[in-house]
Protein backbone atom coordinates (compact mmCIF):
# COMPACT_ATOMS: atom_id res chain seq x y z
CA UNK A 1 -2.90 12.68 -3.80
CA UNK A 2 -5.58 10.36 -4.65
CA UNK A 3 -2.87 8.37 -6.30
CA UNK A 4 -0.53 7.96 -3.46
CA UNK A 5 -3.76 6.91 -1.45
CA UNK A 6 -3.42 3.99 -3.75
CA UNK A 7 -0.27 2.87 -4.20
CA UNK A 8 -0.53 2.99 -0.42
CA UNK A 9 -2.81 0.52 -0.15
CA UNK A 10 -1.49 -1.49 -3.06
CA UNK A 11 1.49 -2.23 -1.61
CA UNK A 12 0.19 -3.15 2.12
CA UNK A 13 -2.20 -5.89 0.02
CA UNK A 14 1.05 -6.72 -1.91
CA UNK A 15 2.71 -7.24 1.37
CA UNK A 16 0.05 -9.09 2.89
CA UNK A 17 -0.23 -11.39 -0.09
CA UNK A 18 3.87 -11.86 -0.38
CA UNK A 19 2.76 -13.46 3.37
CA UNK A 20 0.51 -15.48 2.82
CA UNK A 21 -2.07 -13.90 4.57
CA UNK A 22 -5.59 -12.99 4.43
CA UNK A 23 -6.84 -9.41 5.36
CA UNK A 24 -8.53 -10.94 8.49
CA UNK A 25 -4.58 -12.31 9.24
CA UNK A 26 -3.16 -9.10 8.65
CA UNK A 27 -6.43 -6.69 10.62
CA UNK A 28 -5.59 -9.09 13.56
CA UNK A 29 -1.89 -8.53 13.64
CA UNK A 30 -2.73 -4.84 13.31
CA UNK A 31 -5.26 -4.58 15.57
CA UNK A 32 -7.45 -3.21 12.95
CA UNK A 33 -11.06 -4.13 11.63
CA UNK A 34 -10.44 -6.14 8.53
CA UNK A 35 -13.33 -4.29 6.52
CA UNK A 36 -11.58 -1.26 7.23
CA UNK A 37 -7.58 -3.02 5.79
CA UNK A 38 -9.92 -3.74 2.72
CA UNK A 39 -10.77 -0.37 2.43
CA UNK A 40 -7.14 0.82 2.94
CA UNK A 41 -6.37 -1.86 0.36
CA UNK A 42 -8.47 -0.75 -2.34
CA UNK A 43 -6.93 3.06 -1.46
CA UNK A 44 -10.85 4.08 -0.91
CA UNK A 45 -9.89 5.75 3.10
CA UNK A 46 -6.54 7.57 4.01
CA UNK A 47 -5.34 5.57 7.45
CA UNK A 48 -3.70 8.08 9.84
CA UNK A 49 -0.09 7.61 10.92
CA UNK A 50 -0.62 5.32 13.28
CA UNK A 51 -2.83 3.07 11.40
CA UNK A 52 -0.13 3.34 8.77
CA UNK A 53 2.24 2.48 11.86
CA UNK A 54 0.14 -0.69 12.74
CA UNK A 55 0.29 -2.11 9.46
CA UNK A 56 3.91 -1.88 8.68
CA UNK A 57 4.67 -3.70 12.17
CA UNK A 58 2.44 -5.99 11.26
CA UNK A 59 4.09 -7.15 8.03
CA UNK A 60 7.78 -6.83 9.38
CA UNK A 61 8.51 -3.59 7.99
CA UNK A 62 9.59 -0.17 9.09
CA UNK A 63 7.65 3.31 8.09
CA UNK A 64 10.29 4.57 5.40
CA UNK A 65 10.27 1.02 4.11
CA UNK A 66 6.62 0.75 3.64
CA UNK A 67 6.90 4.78 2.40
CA UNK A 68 9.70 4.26 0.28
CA UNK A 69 7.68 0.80 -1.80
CA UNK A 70 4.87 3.30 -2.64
CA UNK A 71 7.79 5.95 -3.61
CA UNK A 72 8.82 3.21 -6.14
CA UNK A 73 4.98 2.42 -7.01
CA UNK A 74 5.07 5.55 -7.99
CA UNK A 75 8.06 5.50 -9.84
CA UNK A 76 7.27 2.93 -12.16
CA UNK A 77 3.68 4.32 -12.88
CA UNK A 78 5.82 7.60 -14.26
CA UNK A 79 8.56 5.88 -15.99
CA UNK A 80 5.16 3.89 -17.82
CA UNK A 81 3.58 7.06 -18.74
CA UNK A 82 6.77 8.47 -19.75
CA UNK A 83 7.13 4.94 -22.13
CA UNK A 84 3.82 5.47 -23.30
CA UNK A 85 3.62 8.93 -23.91
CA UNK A 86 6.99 8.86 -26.58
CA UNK A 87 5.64 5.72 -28.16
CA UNK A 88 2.53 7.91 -29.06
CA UNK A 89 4.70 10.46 -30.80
């Protein structure tokens, strides 16, 4: 879980960043506390739904968009491990 926690808030930060904003930009547009989107960022608090909610409006995307990025975050971290893992053999 604590993984998904994570790639959760790596790919809001990712999002953030492909805008051009700064976490105070993106708190504001959420309506959120920016200390506490740095937090989310660094995957170090689990937002509720709506939080989650807040944050995908606020960088243009939908729920199973945002949900679906951190599927594929997740994805490529297996497919790595996977790499890794027969390389060792």
């Amino acid at each position: 879980m604590k993984e998904f926690v994570e790639d959760f808030g790596a790919v809001v930060r990712q999002l953030r960043e492909d805008k051009g904003w700064s976490q105070d930009q993106l708190a504001e547009r959420a309506d959120l506390n920016r200390s506490y989107v740095g937090e989310v960022e660094r995957g170090r608090v689990i937002p509720s739904i709506v939080t989650a909610r807040k944050l995908a409006d606020a960088v243009g995307i939908n729920m199973v968009g945002l949900l679906l990025r951190c599927e594929q975050l997740e994805q490529s971290r297996l497919a790595r491990r996977i790499r890794l893992d027969a390389f060792a053999c």
